[in-house]
Each structure stands twice: as structure tokens, then as C-alpha cells.
PDB file of N, CA and C in Angstrom:
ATOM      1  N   UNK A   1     -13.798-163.793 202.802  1.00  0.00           N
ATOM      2  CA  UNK A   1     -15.051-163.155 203.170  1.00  0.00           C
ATOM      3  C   UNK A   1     -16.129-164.225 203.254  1.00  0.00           C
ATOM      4  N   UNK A   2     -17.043-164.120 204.053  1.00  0.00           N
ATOM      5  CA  UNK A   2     -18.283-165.022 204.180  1.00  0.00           C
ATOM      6  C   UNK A   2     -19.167-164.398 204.309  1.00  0.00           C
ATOM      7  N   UNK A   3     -20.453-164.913 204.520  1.00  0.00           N
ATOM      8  CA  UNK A   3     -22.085-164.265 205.007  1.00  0.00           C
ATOM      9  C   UNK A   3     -22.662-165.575 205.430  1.00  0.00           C
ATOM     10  N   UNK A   4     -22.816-165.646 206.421  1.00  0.00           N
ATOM     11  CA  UNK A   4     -23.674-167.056 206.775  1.00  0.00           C
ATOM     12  C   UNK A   4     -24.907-166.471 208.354  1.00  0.00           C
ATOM     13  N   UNK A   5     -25.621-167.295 208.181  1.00  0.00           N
ATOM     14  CA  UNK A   5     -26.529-167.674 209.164  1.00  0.00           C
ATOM     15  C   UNK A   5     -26.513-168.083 210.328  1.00  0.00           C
ATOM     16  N   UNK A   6     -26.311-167.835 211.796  1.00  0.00           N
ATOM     17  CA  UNK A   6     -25.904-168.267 212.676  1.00  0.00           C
ATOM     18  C   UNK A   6     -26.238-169.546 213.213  1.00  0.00           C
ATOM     19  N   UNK A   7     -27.792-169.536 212.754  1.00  0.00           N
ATOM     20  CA  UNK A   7     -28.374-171.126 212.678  1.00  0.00           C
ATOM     21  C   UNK A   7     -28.333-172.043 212.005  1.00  0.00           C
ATOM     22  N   UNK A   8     -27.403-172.179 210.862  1.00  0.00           N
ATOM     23  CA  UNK A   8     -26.330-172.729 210.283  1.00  0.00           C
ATOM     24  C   UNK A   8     -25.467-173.476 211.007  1.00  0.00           C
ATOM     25  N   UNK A   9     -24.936-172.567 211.949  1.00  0.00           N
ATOM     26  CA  UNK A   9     -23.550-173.329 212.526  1.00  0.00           C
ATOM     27  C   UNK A   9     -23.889-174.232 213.532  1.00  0.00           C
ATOM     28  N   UNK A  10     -22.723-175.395 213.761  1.00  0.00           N
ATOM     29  CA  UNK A  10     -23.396-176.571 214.477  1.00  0.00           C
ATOM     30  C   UNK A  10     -23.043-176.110 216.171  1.00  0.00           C
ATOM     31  N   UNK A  11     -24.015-176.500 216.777  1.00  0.00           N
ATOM     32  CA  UNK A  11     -24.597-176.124 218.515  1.00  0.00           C
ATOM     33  C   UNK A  11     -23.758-177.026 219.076  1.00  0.00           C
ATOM     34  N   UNK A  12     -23.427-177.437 219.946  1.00  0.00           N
ATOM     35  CA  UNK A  12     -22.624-177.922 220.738  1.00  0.00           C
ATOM     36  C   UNK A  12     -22.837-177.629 222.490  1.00  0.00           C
ATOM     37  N   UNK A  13     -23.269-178.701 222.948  1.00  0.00           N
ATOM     38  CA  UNK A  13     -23.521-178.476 224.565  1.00  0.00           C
ATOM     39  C   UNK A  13     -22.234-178.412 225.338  1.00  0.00           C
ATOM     40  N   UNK A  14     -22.464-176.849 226.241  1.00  0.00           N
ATOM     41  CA  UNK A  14     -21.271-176.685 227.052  1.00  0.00           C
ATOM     42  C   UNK A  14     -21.289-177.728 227.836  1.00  0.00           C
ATOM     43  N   UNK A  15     -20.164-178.369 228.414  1.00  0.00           N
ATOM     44  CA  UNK A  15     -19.995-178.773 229.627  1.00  0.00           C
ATOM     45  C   UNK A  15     -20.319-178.431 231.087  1.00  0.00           C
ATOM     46  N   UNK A  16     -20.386-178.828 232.011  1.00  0.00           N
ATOM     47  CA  UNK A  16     -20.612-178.642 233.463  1.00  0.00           C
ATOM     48  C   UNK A  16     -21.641-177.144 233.037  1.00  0.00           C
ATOM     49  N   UNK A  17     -22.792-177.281 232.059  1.00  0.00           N
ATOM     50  CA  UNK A  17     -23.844-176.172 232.355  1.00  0.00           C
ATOM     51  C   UNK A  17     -25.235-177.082 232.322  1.00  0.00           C
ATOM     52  N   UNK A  18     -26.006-176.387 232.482  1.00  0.00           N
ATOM     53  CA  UNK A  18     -27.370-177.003 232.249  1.00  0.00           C
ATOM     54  C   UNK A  18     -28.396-176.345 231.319  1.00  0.00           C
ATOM     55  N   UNK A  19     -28.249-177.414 230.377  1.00  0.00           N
ATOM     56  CA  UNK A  19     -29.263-176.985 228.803  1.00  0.00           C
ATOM     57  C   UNK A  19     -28.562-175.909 228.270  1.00  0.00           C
ATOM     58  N   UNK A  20     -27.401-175.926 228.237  1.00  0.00           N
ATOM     59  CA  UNK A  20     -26.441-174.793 227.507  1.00  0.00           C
ATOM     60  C   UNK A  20     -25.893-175.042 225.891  1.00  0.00           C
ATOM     61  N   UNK A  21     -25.728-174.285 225.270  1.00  0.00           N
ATOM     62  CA  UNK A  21     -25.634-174.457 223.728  1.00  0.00           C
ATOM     63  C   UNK A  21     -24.417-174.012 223.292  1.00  0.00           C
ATOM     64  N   UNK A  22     -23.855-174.076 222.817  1.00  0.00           N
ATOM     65  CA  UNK A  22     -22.579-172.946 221.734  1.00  0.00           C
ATOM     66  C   UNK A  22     -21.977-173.243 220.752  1.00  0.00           C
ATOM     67  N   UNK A  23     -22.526-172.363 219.363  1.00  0.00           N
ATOM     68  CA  UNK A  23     -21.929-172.226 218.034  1.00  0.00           C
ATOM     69  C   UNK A  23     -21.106-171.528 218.061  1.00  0.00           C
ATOM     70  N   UNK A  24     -19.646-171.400 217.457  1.00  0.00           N
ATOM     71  CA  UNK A  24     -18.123-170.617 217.369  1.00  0.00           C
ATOM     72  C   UNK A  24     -18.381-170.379 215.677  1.00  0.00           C
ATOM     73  N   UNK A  25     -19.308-168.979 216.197  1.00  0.00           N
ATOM     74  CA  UNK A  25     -19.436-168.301 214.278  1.00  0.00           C
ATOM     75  C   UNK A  25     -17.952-168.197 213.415  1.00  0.00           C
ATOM     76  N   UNK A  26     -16.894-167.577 214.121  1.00  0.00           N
ATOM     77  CA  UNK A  26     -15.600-167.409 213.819  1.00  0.00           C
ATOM     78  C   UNK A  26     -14.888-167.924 212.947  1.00  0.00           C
ATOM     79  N   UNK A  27     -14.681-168.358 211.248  1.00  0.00           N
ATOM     80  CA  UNK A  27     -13.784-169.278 210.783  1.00  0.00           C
ATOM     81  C   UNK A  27     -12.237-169.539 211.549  1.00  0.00           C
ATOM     82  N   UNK A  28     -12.133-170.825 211.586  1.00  0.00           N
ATOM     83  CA  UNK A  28     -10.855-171.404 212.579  1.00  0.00           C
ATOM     84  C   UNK A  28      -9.451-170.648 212.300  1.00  0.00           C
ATOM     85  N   UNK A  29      -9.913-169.926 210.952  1.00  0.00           N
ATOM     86  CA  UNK A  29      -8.505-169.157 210.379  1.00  0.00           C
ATOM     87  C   UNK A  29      -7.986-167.604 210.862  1.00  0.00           C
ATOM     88  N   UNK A  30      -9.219-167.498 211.416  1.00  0.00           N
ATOM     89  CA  UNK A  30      -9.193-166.086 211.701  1.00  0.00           C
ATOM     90  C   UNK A  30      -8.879-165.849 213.190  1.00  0.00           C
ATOM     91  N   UNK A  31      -7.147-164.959 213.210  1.00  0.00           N
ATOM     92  CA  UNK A  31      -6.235-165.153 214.293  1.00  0.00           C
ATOM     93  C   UNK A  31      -6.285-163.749 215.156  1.00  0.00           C
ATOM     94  N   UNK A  32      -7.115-163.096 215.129  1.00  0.00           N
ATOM     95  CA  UNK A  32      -7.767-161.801 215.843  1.00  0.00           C
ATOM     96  C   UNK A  32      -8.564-162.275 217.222  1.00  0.00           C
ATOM     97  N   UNK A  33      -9.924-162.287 216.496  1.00  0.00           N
ATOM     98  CA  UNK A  33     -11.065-162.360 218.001  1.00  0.00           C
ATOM     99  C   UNK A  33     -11.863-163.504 217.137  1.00  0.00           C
ATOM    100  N   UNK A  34     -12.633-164.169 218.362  1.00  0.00           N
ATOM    101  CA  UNK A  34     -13.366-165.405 217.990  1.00  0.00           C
ATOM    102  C   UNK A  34     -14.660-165.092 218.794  1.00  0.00           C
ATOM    103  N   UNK A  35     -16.123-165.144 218.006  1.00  0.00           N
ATOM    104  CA  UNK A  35     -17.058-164.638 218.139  1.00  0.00           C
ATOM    105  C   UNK A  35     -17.949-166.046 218.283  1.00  0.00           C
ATOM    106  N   UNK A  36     -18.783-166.322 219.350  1.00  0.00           N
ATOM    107  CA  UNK A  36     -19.754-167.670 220.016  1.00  0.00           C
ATOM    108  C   UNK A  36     -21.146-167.195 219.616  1.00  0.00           C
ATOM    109  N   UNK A  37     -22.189-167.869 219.812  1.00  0.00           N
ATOM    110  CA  UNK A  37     -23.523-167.834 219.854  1.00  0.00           C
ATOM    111  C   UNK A  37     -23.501-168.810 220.552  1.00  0.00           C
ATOM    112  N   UNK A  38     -24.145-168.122 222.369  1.00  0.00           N
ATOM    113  CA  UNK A  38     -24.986-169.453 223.237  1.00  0.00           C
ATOM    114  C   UNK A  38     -25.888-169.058 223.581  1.00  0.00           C
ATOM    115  N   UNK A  39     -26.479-170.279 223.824  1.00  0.00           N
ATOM    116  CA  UNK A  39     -28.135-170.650 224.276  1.00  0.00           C
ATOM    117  C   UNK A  39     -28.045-171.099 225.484  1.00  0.00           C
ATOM    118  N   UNK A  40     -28.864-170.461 226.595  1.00  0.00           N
ATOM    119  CA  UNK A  40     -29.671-171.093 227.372  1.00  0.00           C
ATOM    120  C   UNK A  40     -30.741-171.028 227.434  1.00  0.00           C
ATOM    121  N   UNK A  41     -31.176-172.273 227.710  1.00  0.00           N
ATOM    122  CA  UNK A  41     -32.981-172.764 227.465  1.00  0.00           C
ATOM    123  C   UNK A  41     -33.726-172.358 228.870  1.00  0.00           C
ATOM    124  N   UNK A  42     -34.658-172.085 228.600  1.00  0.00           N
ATOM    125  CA  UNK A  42     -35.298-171.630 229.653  1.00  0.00           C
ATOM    126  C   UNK A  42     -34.777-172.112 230.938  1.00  0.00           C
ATOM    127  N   UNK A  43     -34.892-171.670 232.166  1.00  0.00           N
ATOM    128  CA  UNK A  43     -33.954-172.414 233.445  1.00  0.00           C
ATOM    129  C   UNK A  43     -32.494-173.525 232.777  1.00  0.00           C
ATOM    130  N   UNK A  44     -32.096-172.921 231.964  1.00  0.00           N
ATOM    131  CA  UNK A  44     -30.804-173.507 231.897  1.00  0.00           C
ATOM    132  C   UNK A  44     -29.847-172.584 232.609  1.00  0.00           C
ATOM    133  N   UNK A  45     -28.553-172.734 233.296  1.00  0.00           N
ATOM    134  CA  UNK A  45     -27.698-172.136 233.669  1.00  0.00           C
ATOM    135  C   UNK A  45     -26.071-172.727 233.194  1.00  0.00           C
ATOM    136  N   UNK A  46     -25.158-171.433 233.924  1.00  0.00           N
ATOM    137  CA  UNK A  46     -23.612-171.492 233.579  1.00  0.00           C
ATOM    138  C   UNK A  46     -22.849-171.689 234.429  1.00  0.00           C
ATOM    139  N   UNK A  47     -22.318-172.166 235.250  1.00  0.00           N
ATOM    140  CA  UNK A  47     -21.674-172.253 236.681  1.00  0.00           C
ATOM    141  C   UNK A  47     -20.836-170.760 236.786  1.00  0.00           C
ATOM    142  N   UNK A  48     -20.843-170.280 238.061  1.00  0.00           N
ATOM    143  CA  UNK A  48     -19.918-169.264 238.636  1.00  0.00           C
ATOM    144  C   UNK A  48     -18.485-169.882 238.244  1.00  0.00           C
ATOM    145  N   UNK A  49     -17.493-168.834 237.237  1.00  0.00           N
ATOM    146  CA  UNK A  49     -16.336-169.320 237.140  1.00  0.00           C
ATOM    147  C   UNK A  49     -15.543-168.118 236.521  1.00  0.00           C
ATOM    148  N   UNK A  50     -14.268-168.323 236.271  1.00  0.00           N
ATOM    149  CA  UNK A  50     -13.661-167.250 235.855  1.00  0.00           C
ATOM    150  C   UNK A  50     -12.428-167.280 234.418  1.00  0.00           C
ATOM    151  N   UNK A  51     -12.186-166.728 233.588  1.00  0.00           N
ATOM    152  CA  UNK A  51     -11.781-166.660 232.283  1.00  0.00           C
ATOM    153  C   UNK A  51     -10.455-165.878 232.426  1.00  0.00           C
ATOM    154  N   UNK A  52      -9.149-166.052 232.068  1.00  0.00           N
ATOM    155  CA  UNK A  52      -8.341-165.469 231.866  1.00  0.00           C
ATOM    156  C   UNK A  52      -7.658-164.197 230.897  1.00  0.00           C
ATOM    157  N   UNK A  53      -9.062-164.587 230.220  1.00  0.00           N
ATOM    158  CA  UNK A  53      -9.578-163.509 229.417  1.00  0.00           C
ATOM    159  C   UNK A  53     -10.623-162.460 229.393  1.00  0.00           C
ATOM    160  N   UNK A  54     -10.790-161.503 228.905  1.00  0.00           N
ATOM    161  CA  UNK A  54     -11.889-160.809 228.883  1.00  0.00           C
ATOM    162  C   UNK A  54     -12.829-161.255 227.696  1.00  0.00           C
ATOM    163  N   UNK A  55     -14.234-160.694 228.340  1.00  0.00           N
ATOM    164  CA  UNK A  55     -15.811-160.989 227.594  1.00  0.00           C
ATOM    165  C   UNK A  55     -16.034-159.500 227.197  1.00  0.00           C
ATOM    166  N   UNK A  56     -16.526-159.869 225.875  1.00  0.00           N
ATOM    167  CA  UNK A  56     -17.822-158.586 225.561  1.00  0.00           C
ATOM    168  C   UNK A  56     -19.040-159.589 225.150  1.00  0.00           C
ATOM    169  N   UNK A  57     -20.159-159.199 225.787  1.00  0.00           N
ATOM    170  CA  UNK A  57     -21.002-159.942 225.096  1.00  0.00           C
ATOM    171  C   UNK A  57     -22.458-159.033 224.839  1.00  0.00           C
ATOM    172  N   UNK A  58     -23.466-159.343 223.788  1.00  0.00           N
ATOM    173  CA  UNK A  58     -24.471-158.554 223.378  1.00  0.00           C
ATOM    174  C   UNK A  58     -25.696-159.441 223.518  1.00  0.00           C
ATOM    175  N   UNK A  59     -26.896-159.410 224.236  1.00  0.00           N
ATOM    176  CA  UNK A  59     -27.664-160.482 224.489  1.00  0.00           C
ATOM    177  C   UNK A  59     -28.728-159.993 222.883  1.00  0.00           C
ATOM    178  N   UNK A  60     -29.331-161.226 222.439  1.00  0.00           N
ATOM    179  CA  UNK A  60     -30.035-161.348 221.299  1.00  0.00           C
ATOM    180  C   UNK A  60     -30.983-161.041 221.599  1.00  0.00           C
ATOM    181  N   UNK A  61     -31.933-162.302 222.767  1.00  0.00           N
ATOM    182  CA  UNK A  61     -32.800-162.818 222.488  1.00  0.00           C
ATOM    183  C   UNK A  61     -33.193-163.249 224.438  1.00  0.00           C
ATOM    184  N   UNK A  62     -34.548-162.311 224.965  1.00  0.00           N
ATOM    185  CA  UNK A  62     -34.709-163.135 226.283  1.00  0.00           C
ATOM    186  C   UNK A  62     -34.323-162.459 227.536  1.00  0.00           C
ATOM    187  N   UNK A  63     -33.822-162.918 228.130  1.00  0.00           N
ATOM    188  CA  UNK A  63     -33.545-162.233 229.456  1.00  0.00           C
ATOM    189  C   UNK A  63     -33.179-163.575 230.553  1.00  0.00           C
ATOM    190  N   UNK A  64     -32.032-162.720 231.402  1.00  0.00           N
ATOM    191  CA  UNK A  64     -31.545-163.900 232.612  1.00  0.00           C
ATOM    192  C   UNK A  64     -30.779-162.858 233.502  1.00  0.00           C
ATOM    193  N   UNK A  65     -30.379-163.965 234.603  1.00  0.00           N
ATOM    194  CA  UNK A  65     -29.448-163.119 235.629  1.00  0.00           C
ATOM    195  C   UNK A  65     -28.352-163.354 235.644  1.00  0.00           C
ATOM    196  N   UNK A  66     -27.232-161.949 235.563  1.00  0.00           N
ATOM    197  CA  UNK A  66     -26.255-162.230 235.373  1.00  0.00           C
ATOM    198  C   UNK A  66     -25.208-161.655 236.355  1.00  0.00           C
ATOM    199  N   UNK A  67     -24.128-162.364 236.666  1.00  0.00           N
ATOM    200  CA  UNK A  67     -23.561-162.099 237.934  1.00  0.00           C
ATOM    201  C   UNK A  67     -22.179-161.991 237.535  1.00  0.00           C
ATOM    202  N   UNK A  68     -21.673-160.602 237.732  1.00  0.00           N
ATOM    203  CA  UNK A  68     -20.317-160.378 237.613  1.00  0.00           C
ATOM    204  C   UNK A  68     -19.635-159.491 238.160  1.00  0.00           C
ATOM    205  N   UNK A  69     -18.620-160.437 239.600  1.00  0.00           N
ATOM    206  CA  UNK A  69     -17.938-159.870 240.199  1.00  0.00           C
ATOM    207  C   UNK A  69     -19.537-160.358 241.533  1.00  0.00           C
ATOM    208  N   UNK A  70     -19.425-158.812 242.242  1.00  0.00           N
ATOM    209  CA  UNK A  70     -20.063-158.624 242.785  1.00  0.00           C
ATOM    210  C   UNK A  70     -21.724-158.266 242.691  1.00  0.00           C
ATOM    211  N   UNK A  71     -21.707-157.635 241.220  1.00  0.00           N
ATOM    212  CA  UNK A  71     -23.029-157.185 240.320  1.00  0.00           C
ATOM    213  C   UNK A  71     -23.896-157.906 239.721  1.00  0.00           C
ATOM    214  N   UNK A  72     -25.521-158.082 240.081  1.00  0.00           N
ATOM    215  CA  UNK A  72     -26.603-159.065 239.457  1.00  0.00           C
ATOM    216  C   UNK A  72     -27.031-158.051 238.804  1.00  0.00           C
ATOM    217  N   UNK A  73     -27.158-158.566 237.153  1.00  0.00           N
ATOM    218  CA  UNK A  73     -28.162-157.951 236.495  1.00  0.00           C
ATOM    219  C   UNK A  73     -28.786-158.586 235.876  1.00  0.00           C
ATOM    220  N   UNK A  74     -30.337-158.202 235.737  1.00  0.00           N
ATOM    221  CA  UNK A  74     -30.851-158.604 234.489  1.00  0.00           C
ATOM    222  C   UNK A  74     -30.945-158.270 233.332  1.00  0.00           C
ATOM    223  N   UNK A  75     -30.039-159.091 232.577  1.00  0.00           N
ATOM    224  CA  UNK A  75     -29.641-159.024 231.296  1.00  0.00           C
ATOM    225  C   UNK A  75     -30.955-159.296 230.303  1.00  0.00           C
ATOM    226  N   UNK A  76     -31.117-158.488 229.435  1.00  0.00           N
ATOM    227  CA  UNK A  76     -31.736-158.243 228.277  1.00  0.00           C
ATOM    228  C   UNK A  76     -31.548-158.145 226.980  1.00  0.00           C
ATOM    229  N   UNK A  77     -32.713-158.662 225.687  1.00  0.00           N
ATOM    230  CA  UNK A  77     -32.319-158.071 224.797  1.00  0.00           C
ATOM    231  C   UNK A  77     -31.820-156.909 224.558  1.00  0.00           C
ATOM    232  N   UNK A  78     -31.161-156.753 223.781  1.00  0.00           N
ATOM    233  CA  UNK A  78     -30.100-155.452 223.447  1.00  0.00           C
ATOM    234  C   UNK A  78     -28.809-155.091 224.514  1.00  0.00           C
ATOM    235  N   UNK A  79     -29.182-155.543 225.354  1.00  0.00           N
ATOM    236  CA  UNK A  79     -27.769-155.326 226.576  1.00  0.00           C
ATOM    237  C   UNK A  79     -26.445-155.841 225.772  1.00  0.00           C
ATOM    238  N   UNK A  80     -25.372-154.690 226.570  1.00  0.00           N
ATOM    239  CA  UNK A  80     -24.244-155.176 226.286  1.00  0.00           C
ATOM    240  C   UNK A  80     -23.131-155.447 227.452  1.00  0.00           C
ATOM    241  N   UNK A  81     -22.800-156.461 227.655  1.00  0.00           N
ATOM    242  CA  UNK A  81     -22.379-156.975 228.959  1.00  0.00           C
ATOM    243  C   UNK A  81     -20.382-156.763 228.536  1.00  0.00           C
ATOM    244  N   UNK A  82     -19.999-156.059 229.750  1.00  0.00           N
ATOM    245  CA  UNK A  82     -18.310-156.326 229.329  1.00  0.00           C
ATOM    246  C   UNK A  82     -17.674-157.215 230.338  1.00  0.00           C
ATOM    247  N   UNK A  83     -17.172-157.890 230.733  1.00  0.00           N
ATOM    248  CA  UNK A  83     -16.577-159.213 231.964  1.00  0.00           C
ATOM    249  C   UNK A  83     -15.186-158.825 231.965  1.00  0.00           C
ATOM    250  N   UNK A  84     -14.397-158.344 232.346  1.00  0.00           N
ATOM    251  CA  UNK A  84     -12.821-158.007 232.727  1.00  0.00           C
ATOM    252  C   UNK A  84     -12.341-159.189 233.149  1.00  0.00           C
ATOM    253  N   UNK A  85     -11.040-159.673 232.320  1.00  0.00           N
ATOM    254  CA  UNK A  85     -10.600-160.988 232.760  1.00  0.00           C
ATOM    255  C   UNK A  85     -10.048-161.187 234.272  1.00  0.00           C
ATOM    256  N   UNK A  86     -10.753-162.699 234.694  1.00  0.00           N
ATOM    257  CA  UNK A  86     -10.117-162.960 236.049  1.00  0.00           C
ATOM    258  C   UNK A  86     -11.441-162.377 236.873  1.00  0.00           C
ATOM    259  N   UNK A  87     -12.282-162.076 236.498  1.00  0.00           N
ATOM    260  CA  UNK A  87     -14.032-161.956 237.311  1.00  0.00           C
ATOM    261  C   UNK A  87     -14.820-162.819 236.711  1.00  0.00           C
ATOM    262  N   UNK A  88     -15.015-163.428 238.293  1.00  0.00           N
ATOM    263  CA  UNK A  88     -16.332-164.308 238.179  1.00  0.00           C
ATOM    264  C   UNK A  88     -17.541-164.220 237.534  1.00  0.00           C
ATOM    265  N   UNK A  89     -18.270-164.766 236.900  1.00  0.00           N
ATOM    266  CA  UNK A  89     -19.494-164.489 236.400  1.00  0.00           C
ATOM    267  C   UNK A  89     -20.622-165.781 236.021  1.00  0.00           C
ATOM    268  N   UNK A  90     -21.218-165.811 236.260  1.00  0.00           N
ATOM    269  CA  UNK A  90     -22.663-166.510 236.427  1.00  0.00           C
ATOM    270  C   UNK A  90     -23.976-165.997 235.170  1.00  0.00           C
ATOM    271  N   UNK A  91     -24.277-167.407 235.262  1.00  0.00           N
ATOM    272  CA  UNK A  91     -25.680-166.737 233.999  1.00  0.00           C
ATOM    273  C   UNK A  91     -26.816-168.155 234.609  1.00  0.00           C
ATOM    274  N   UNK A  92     -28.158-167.400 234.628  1.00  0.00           N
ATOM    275  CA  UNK A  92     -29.336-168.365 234.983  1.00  0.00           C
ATOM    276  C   UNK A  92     -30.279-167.702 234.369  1.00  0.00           C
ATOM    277  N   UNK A  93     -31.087-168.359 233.412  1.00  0.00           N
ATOM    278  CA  UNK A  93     -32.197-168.511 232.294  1.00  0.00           C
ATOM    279  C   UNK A  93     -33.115-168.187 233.401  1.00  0.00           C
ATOM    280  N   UNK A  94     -33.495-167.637 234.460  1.00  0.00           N
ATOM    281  CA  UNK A  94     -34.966-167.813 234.699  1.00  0.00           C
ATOM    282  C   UNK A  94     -36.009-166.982 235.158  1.00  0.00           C
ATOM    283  N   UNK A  95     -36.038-166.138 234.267  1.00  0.00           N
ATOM    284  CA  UNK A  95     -37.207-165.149 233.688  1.00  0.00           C
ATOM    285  C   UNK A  95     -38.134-166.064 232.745  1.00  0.00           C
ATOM    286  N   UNK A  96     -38.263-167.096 232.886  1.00  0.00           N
ATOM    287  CA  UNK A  96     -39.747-167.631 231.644  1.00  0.00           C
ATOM    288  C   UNK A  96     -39.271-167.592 230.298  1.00  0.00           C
ATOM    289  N   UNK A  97     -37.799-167.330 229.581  1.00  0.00           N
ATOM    290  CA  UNK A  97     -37.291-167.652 228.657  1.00  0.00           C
ATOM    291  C   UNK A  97     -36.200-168.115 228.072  1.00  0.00           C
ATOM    292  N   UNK A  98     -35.839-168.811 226.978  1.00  0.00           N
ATOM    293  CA  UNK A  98     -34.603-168.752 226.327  1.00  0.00           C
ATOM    294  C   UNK A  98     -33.709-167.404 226.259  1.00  0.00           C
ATOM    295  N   UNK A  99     -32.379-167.501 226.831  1.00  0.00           N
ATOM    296  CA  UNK A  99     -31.574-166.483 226.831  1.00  0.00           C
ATOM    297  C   UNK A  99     -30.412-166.711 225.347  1.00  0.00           C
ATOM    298  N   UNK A 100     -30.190-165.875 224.703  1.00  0.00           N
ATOM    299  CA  UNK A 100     -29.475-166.164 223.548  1.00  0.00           C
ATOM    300  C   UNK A 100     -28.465-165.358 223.716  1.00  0.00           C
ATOM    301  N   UNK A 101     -27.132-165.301 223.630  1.00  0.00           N
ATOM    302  CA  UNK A 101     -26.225-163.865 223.275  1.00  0.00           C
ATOM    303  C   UNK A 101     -25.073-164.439 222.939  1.00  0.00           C
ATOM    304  N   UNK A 102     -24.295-163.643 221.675  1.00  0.00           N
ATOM    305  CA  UNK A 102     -23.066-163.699 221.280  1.00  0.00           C
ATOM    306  C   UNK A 102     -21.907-163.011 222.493  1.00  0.00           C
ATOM    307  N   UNK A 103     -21.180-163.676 222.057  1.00  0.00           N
ATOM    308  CA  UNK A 103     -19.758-163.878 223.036  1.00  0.00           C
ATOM    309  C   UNK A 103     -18.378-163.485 222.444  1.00  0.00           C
ATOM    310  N   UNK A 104     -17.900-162.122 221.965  1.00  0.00           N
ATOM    311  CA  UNK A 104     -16.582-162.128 221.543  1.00  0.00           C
ATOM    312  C   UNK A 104     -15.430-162.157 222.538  1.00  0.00           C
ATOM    313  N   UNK A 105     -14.620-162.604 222.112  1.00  0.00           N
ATOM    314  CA  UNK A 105     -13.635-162.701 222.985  1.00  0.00           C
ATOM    315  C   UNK A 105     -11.888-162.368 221.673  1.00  0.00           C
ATOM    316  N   UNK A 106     -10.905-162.270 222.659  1.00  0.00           N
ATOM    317  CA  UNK A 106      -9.401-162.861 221.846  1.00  0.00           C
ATOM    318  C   UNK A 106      -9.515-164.069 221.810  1.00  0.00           C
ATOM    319  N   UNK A 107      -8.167-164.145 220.697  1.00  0.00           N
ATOM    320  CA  UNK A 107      -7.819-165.397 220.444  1.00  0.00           C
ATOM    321  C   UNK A 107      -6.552-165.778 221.370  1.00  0.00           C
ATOM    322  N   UNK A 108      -6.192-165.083 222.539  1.00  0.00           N
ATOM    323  CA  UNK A 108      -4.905-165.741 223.357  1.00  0.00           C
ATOM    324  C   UNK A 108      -5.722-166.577 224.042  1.00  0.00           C
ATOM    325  N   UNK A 109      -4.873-166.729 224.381  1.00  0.00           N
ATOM    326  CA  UNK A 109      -4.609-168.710 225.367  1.00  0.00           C
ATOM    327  C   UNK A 109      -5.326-168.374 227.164  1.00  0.00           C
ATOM    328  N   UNK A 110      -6.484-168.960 226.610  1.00  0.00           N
ATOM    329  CA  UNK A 110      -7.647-168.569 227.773  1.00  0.00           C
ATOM    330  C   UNK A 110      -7.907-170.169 229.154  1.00  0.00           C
ATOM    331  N   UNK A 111      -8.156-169.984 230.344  1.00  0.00           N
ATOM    332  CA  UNK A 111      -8.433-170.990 231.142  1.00  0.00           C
ATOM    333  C   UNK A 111      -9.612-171.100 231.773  1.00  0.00           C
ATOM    334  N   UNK A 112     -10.409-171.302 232.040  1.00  0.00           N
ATOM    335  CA  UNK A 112     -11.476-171.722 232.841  1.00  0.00           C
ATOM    336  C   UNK A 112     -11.441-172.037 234.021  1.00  0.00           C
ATOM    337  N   UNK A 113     -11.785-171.565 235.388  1.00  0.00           N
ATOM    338  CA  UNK A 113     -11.730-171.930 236.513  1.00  0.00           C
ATOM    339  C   UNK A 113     -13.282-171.969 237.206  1.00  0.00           C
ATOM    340  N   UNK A 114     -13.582-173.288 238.076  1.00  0.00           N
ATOM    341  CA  UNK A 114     -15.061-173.460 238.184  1.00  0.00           C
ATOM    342  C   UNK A 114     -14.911-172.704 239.910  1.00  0.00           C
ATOM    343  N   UNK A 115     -15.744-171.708 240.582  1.00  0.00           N
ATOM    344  CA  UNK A 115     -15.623-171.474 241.577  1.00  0.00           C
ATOM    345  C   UNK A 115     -16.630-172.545 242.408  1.00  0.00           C
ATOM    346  N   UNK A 116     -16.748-173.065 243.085  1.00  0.00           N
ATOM    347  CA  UNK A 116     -17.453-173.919 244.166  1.00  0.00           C
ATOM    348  C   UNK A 116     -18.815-172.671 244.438  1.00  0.00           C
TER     349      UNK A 116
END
């Protein structure tokens, strides 16, 4: 069992994003679902790409546009976003704030594909 602070855990810049953040709250032991905290900073973005896995995600903090599949929304505090694996999806900070939201996902064996 734990209780910790999310701002505790150490940040880590995604790759191929811009001004992107991500803490993996999840202890490494735990063989279920693995739960993220990312940041994008104001006009930071995520490239259009696709996951072999499925997303649930819950935005914290902010607001951005979010693109999945065919669908733009603007994502908000309290929104809860679901991504069906193998759909594209996109995220851009630029409403005038930091966008914050946790990211659960499984723990199977996931790939990343960058769409052009």
C-alpha cells in the first residue's frame, strides 16, 4: 500500500513532443494497469500517433485540443477521454494554458506509431 503525492514523482520529457512531461505514478510492481501524470505547457503539443493499446484518461488541470480518430475536442478539466486501441490521437496546449491529465492504461506490451 502507498499514499504519495503526484508532485513527488520524477517528470520526465516525452520524446518527439513539445514541452511535454510524464510521471508513471504506478509502483514498477504492480502487474494490472499503469497510471501516468502528463504535462503540457502552455502551446506544448503530442504528435498524431497511435497505441496498440487502449487510453482512459481524466484531464486535471486546463484545457487543449484533442483529436481522436476523426473527433476534435476541447478537452477540459474534469473530462474523461476514452482512446480505443489502434486510433490516432493528437493533443495541443493552446487555449492560454497548461494542460495536465492522468493516463491509465494496461500493462500488455504496447507500440507507438508516429503518423506523418
Amino acid at each position: 500500500m502507498y499514499c504519495k503525492n503526484s508532485e513527488d514523482y520524477k517528470k520526465n520529457d516525452i520524446p518527439k513532443t513539445v514541452d511535454a512531461q510524464i510521471a508513471v505514478l504506478t509502483p514498477s510492481e504492480d502487474k494490472d494497469f499503469i497510471v501516468r501524470k502528463i504535462i503540457l505547457k502552455k502551446n506544448g503539443s503530442m504528435p498524431n500517433h497511435t497505441n496498440l493499446i487502449q487510453h482512459q484518461q481524466y484531464v486535471l488541470k486546463g484545457s487543449a485540443k484533442v483529436i481522436v480518430g476523426e473527433e476534435e475536442y476541447k478537452a477540459k478539466q474534469g473530462d474523461f477521454i476514452y482512446i480505443p486501441a489502434g486510433v490516432n490521437h493528437y493533443y495541443e496546449a493552446c487555449y492560454d494554458s497548461d494542460y495536465e491529465f492522468l493516463c491509465m492504461i494496461n500493462t500488455k506490451e504496447d507500440e507507438i506509431n508516429f503518423i506523418d
